[in-house]
C-alpha atoms as a PDB file:
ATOM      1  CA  UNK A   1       0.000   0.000   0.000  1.00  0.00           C
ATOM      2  CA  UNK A   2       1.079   3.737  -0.924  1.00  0.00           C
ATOM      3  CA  UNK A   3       2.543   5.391   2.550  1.00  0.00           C
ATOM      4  CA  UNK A   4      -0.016   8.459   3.352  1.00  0.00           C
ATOM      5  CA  UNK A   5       0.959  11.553   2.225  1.00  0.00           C
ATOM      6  CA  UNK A   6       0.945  13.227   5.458  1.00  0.00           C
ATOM      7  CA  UNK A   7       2.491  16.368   4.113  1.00  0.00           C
ATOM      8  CA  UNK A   8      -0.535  17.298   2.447  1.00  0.00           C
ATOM      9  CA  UNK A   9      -2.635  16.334   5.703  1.00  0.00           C
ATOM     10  CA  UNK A  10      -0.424  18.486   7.592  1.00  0.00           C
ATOM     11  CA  UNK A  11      -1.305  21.634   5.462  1.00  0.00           C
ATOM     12  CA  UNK A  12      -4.877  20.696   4.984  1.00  0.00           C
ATOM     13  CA  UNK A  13      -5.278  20.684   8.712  1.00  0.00           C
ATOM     14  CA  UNK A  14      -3.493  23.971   8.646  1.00  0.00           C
ATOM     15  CA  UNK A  15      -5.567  26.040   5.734  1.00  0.00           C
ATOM     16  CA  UNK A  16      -8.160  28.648   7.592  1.00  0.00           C
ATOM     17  CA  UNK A  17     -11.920  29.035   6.693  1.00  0.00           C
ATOM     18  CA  UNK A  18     -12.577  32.421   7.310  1.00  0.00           C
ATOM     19  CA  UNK A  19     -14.840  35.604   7.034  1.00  0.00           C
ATOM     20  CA  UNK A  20     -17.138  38.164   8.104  1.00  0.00           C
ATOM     21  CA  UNK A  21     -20.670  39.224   8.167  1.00  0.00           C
ATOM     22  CA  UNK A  22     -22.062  42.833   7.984  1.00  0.00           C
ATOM     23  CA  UNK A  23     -25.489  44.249   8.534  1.00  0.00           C
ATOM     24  CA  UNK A  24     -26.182  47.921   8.307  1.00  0.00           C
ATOM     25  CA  UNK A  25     -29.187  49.616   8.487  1.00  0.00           C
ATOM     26  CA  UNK A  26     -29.923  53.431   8.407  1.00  0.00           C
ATOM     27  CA  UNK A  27     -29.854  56.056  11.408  1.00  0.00           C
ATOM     28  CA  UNK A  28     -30.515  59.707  12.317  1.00  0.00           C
ATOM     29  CA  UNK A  29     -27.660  61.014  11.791  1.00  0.00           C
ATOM     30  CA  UNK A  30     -25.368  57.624  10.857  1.00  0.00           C
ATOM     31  CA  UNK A  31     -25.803  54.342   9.786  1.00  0.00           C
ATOM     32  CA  UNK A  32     -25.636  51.564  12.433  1.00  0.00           C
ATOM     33  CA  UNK A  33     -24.230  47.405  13.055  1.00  0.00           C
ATOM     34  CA  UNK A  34     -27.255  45.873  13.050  1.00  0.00           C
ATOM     35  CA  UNK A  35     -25.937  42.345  12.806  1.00  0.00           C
ATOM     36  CA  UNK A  36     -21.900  41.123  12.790  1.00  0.00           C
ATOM     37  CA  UNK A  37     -20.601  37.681  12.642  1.00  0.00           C
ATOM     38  CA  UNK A  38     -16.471  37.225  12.410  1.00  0.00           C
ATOM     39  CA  UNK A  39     -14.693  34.109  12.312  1.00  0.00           C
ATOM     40  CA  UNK A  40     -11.605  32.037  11.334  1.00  0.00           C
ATOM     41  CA  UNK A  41      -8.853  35.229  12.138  1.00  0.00           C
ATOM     42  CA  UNK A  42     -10.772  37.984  10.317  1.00  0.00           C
ATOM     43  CA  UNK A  43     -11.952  40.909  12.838  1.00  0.00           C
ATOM     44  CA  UNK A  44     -13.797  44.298  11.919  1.00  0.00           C
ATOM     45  CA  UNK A  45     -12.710  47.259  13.581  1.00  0.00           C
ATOM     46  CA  UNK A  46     -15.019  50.392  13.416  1.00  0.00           C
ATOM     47  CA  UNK A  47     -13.527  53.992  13.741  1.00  0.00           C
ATOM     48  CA  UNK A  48     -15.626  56.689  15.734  1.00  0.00           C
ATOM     49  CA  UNK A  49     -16.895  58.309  12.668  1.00  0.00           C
ATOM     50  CA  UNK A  50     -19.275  61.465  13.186  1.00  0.00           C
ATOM     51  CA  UNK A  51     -20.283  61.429   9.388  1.00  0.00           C
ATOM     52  CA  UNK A  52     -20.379  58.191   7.782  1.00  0.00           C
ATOM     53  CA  UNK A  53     -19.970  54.657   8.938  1.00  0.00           C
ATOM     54  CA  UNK A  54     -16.507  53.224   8.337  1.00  0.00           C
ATOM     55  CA  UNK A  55     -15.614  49.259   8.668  1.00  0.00           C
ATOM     56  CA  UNK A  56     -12.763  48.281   8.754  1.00  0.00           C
ATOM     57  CA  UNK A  57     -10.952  44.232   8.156  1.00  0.00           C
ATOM     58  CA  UNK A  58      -8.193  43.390   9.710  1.00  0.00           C
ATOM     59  CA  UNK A  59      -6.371  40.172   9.099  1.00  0.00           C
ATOM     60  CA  UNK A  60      -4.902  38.976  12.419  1.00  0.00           C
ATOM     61  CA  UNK A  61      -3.441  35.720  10.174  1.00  0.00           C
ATOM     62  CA  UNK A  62      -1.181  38.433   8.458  1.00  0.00           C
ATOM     63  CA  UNK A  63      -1.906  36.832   4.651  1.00  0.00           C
ATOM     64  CA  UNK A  64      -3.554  34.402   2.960  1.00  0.00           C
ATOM     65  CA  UNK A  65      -1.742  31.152   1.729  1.00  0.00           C
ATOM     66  CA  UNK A  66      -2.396  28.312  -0.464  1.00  0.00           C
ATOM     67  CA  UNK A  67      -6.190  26.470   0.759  1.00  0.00           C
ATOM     68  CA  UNK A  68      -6.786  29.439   2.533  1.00  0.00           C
ATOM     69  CA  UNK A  69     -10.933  30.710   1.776  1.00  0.00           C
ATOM     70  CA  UNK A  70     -12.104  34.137   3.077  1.00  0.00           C
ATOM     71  CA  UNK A  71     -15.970  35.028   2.596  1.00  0.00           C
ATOM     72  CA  UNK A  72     -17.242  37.992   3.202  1.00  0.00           C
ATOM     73  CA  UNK A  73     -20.530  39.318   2.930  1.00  0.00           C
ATOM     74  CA  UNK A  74     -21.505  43.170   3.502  1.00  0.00           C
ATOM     75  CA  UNK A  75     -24.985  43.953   3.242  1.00  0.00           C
ATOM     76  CA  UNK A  76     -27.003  47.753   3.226  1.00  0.00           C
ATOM     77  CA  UNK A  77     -30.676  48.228   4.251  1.00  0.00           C
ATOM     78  CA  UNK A  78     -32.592  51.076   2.564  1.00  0.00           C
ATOM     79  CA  UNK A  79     -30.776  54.357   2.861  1.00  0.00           C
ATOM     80  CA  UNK A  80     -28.005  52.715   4.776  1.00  0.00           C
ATOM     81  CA  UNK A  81     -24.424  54.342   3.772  1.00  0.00           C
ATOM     82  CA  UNK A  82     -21.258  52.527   4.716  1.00  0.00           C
ATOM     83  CA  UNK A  83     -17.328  52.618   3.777  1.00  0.00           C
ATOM     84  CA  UNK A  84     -15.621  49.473   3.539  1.00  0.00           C
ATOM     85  CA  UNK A  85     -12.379  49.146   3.525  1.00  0.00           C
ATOM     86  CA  UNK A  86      -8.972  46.858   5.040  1.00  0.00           C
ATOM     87  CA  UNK A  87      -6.244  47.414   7.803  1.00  0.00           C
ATOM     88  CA  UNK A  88      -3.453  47.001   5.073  1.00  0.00           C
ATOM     89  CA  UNK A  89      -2.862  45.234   1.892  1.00  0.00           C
ATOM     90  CA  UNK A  90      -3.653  41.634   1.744  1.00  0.00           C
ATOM     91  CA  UNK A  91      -0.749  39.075   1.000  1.00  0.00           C
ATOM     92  CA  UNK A  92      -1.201  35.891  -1.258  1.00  0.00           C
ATOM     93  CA  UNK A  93       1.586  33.837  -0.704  1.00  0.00           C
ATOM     94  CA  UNK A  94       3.306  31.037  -2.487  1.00  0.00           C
ATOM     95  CA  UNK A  95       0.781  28.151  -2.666  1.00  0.00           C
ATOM     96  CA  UNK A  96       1.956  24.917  -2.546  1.00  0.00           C
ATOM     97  CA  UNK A  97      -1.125  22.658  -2.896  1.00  0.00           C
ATOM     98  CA  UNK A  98      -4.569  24.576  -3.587  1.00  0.00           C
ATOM     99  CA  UNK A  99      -5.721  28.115  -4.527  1.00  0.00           C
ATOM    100  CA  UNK A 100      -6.343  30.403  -2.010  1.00  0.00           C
ATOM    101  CA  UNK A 101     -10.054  31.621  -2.489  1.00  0.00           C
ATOM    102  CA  UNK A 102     -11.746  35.028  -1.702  1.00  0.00           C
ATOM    103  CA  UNK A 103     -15.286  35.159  -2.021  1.00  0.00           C
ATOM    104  CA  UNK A 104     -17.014  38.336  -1.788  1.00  0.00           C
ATOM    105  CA  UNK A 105     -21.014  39.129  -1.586  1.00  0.00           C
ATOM    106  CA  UNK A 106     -22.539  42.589  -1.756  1.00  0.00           C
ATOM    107  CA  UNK A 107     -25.946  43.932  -1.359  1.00  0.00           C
ATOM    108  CA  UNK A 108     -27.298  47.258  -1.785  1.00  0.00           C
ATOM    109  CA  UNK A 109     -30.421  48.140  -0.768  1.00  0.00           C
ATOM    110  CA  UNK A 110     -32.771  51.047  -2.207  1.00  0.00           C
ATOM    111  CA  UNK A 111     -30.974  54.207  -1.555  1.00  0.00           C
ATOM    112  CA  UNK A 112     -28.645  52.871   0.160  1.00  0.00           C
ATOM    113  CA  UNK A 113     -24.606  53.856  -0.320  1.00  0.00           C
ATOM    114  CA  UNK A 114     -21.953  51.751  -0.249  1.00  0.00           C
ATOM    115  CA  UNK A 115     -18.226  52.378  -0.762  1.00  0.00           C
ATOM    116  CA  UNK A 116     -16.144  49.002  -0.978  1.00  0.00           C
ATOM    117  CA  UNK A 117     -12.710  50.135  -1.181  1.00  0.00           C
ATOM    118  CA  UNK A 118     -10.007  47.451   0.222  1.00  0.00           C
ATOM    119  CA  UNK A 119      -6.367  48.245  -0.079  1.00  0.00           C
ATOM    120  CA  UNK A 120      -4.109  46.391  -2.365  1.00  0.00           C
ATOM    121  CA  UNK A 121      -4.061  42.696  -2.760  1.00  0.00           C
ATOM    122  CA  UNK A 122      -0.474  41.620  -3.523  1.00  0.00           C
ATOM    123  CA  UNK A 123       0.287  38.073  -5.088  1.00  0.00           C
ATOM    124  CA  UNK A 124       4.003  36.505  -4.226  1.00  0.00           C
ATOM    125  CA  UNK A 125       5.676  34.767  -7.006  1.00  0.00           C
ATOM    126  CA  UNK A 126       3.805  31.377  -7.078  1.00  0.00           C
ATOM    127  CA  UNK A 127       0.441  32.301  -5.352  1.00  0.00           C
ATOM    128  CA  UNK A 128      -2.679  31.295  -6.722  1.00  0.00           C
ATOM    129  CA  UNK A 129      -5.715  33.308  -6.333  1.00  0.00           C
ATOM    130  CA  UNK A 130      -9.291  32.744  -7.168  1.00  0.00           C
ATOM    131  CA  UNK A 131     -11.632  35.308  -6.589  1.00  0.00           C
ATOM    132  CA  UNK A 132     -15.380  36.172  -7.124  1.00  0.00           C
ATOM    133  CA  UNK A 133     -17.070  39.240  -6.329  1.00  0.00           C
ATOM    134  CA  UNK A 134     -21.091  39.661  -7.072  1.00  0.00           C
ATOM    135  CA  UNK A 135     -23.246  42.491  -5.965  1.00  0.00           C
ATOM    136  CA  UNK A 136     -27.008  43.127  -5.671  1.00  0.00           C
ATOM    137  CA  UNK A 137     -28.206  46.705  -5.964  1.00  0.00           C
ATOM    138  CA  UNK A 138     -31.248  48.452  -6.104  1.00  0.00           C
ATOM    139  CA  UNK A 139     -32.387  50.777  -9.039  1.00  0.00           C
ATOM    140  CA  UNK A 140     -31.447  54.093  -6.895  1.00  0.00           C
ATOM    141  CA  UNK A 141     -28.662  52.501  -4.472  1.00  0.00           C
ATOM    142  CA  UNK A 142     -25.113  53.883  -5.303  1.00  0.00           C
ATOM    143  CA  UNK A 143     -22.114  51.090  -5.262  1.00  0.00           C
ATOM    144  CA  UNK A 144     -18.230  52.167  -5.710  1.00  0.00           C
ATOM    145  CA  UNK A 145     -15.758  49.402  -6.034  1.00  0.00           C
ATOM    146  CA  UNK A 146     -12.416  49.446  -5.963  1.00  0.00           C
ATOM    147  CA  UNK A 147      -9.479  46.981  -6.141  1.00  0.00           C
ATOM    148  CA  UNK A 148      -5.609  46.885  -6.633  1.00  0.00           C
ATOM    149  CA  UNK A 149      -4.016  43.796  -7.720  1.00  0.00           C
ATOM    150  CA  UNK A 150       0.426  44.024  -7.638  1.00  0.00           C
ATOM    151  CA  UNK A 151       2.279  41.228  -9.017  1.00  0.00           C
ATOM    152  CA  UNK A 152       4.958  40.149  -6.828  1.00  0.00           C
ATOM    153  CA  UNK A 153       6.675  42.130  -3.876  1.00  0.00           C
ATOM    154  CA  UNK A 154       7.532  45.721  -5.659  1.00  0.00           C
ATOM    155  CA  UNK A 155       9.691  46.522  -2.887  1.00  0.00           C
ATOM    156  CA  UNK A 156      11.848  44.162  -3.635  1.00  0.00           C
ATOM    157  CA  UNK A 157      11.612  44.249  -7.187  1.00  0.00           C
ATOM    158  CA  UNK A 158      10.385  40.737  -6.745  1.00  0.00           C
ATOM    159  CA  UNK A 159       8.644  39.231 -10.151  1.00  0.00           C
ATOM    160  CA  UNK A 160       5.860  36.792 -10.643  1.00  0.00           C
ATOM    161  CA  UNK A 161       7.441  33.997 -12.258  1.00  0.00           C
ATOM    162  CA  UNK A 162       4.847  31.571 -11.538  1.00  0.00           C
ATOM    163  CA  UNK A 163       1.442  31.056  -9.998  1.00  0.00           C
ATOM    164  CA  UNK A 164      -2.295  32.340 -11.340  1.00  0.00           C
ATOM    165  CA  UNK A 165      -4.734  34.362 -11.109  1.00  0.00           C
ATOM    166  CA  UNK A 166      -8.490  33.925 -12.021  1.00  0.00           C
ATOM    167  CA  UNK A 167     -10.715  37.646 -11.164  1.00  0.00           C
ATOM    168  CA  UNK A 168     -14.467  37.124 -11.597  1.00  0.00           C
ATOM    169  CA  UNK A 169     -17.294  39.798 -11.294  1.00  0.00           C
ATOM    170  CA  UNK A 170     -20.277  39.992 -11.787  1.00  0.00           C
ATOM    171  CA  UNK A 171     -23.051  43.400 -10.572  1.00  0.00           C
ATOM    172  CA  UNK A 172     -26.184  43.288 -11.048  1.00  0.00           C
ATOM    173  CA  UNK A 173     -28.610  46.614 -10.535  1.00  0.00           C
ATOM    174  CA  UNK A 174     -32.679  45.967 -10.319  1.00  0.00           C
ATOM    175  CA  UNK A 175     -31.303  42.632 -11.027  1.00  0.00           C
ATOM    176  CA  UNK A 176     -30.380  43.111 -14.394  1.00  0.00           C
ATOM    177  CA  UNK A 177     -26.144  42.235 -14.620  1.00  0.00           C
ATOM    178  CA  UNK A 178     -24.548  45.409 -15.637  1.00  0.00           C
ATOM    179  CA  UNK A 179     -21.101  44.759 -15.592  1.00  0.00           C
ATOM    180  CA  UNK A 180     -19.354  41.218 -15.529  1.00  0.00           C
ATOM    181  CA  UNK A 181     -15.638  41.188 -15.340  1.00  0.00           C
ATOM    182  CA  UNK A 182     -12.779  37.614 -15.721  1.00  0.00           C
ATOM    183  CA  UNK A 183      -9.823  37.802 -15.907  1.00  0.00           C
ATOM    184  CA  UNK A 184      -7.482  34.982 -16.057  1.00  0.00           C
ATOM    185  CA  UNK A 185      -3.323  34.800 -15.897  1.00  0.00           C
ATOM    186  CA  UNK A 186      -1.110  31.781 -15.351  1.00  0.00           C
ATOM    187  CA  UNK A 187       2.562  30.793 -15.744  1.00  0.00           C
ATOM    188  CA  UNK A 188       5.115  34.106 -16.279  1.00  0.00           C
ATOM    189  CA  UNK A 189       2.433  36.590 -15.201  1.00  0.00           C
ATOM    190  CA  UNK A 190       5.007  39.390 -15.026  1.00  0.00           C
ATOM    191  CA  UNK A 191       6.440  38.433 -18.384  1.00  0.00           C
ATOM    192  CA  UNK A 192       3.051  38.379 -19.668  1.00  0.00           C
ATOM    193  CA  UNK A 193       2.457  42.228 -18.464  1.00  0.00           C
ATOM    194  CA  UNK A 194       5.562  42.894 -19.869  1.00  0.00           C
ATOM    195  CA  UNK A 195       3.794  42.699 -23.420  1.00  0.00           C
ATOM    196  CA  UNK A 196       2.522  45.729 -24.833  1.00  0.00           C
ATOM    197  CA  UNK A 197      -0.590  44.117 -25.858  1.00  0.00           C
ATOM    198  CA  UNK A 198      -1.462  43.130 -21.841  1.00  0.00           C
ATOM    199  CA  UNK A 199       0.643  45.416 -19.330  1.00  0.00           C
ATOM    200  CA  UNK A 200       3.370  47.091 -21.270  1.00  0.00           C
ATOM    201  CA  UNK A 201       5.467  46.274 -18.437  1.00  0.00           C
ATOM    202  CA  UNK A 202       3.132  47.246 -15.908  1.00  0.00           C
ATOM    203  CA  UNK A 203       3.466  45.447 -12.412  1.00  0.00           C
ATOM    204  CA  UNK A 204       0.162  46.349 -11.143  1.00  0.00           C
ATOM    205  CA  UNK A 205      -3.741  46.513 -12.247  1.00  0.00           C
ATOM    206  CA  UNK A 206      -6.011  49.243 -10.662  1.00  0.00           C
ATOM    207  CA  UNK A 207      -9.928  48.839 -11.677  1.00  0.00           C
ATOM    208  CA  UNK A 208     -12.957  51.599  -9.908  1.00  0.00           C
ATOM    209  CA  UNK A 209     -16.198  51.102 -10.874  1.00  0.00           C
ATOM    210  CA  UNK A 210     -19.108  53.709  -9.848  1.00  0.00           C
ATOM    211  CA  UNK A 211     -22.480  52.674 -10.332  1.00  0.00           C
ATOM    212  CA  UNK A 212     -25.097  55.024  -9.524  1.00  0.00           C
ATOM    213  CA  UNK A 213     -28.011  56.917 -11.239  1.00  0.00           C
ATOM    214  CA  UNK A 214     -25.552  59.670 -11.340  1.00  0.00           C
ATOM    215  CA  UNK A 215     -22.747  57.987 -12.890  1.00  0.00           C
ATOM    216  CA  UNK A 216     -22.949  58.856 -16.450  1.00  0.00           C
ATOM    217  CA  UNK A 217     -22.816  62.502 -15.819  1.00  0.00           C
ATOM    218  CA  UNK A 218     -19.344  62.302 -13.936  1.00  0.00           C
ATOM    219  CA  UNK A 219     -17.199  60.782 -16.616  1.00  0.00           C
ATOM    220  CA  UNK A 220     -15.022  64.068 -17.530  1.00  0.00           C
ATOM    221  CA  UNK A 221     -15.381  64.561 -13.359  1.00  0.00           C
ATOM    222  CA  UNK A 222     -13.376  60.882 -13.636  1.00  0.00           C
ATOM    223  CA  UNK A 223     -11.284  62.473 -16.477  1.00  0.00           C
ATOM    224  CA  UNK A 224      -9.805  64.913 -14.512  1.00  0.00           C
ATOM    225  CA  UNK A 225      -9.314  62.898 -11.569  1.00  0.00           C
ATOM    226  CA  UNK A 226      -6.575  61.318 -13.130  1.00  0.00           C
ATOM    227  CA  UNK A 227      -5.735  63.775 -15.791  1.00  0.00           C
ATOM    228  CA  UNK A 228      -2.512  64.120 -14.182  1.00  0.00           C
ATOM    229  CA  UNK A 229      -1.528  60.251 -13.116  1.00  0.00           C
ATOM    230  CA  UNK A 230       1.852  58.525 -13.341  1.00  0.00           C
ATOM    231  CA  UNK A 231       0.207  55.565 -14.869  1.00  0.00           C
ATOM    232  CA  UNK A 232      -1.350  54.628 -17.516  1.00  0.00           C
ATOM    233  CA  UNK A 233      -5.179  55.220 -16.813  1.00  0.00           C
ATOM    234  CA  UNK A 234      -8.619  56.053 -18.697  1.00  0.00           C
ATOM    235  CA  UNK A 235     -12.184  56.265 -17.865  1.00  0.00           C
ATOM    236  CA  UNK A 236     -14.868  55.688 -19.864  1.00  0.00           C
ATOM    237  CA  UNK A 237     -18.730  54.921 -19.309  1.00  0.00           C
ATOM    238  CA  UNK A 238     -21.469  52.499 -20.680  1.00  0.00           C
ATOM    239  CA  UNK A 239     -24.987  50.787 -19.527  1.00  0.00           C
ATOM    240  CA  UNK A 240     -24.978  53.241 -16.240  1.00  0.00           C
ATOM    241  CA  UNK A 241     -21.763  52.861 -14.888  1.00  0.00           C
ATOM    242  CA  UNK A 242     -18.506  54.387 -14.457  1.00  0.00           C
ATOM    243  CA  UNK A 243     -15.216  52.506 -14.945  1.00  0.00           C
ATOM    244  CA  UNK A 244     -11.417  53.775 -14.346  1.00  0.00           C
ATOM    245  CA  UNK A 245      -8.894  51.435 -15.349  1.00  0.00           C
ATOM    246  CA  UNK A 246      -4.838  52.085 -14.427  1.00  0.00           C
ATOM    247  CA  UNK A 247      -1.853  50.336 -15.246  1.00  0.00           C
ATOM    248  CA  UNK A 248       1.392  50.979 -14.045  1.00  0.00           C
ATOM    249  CA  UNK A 249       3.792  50.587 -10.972  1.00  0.00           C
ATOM    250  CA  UNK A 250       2.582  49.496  -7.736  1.00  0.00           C
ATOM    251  CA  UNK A 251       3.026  52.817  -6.058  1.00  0.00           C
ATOM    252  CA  UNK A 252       1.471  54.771  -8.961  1.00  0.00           C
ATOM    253  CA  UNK A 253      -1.535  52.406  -9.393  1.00  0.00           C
ATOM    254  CA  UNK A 254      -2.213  53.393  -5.130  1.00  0.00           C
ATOM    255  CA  UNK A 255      -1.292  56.811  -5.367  1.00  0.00           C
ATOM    256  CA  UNK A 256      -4.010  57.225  -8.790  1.00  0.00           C
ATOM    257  CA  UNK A 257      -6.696  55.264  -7.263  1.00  0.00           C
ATOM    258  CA  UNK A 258      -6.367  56.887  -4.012  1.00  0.00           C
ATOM    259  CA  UNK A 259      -7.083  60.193  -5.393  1.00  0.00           C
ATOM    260  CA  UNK A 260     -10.183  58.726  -7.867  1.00  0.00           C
ATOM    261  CA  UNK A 261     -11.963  57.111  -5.163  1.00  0.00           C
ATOM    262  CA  UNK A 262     -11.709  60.291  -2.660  1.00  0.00           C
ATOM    263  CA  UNK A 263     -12.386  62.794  -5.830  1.00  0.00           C
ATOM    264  CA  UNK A 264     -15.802  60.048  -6.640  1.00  0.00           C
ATOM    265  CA  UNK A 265     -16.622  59.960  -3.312  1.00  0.00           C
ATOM    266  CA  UNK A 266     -15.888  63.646  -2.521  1.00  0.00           C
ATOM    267  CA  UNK A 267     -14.735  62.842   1.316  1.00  0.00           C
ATOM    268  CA  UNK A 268     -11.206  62.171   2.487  1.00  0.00           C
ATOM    269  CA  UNK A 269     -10.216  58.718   2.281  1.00  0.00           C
ATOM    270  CA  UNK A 270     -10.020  56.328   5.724  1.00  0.00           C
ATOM    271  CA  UNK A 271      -6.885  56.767   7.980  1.00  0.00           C
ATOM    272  CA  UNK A 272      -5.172  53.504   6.747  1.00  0.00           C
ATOM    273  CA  UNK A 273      -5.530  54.474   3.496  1.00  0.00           C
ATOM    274  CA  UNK A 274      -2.501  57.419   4.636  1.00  0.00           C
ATOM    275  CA  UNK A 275       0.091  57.468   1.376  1.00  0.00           C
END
């Protein structure tokens, strides 16, 4: 008989299950917790906001590896108005059995506001992520979503010679899908970006997308947002949303986003969000 791989038992028994649960639900003045479940390493802090409701994941694992699942699930009652956002960047590190998967659910209520802005994810050399992100809105609810994705540690100029990615989206307003996103890499993923046809030798991916009955009317708003960027970046908008794109270094890609989600949202950005 084969002798049991206990290797693989050893990291199986290792891999965490994890997540968090959000209900909010309007208020006089600001939007309240109505309902919170956390497990599996992931906490939610909430600053003392006078304003507008802030969340804020935190990671007490430090990064995500190989077998590793996070779910997360933020939902908005009617005229509810929350910003979502994370601690720090999240790490994906080298797997060495399965992906590591993120699984994220949204839902927007009618007139409700939601901001859903983590910070950067960053894949090591060899990671392998697979992600899907749906949201639910109402007709009149307002949804901005924002992600980063940098390909191996910039600071140390590290490259993603191996490893994959596979990015799937899919929003739905009224219940009508109005924007679905995939995106898959594999192998060389930095030599891939190195190809003028995919990243011209871009080491990170920036993506915004505002949708709101208002959304239309701000595209030369978006324009000018990053008018002025390091990176490569354009806006453009279709079927009653609003979509930035950037390409570039990791730094640039933050430092472009950073200044199109506070512009969009036309408040100063959370306190971990400090460049």
């Amino acid at each position: 008989m084969p002798e049991p791989d206990h290797t693989a038992a050893t990291f199986a028994a290792n891999r965490a299950d994890a997540g968090a649960r959000l209900v909010y639900r309007s208020g006089d003045s600001i939007s309240r917790l109505v309902d919170l479940a956390e497990w599996g390493g992931y906490r939610v802090k909430f600053p003392d906001m006078t304003t507008r409701a802030e969340a804020v994941l935190i990671n007490t694992g430090g990064g995500m590896a190989g077998g590793d699942a996070l779910a997360l699930n933020v939902s908005l009652d009617p005229d509810a108005a929350l910003t979502f956002t994370t601690q720090s960047a999240e790490r994906i590190y080298r797997s060495v059995d399965g992906p590591t998967r993120v699984t994220v659910d949204l839902s927007v209520g009618a007139g409700a506001d939601l901001a859903f802005i983590p910070q950067e994810t960053i894949l090591y050399s060899h990671a392998r992520l697979g992600r899907t992100i749906t949201a639910n809105l109402a007709e009149d609810s307002r949804l901005l979503l924002a992600e980063i994705l940098v390909f191996g540690r910039a600071a140390s100029g590290e490259r993603m010679l191996g490893g994959s990615l596979h990015d799937r989206w899919r929003l739905r307003r009224g219940g009508r899908l109005v924007y679905a996103d995939d995106v898959r890499l594999a192998g060389g993923i930095s030599d891939n970006l190195d190809r003028a046809a995919i990243g011209a030798g871009a080491g990170a991916t920036g993506c915004v997308v505002l949708i709101s009955p208002d959304a239309p009317d701000r595209l030369d708003e978006a324009r000018q947002l990053i008018d002025a960027t390091p990176c490569r970046a354009a806006a453009s908008t279709w079927n009653g949303i609003l979509v930035i794109r950037a390409l570039g270094a990791a730094a640039d890609v933050r430092r472009t986003l950073a200044t199109a989600i506070g512009g969009l949202l036309r408040c100063t950005l959370p306190r971990v969000w400090s460049l």
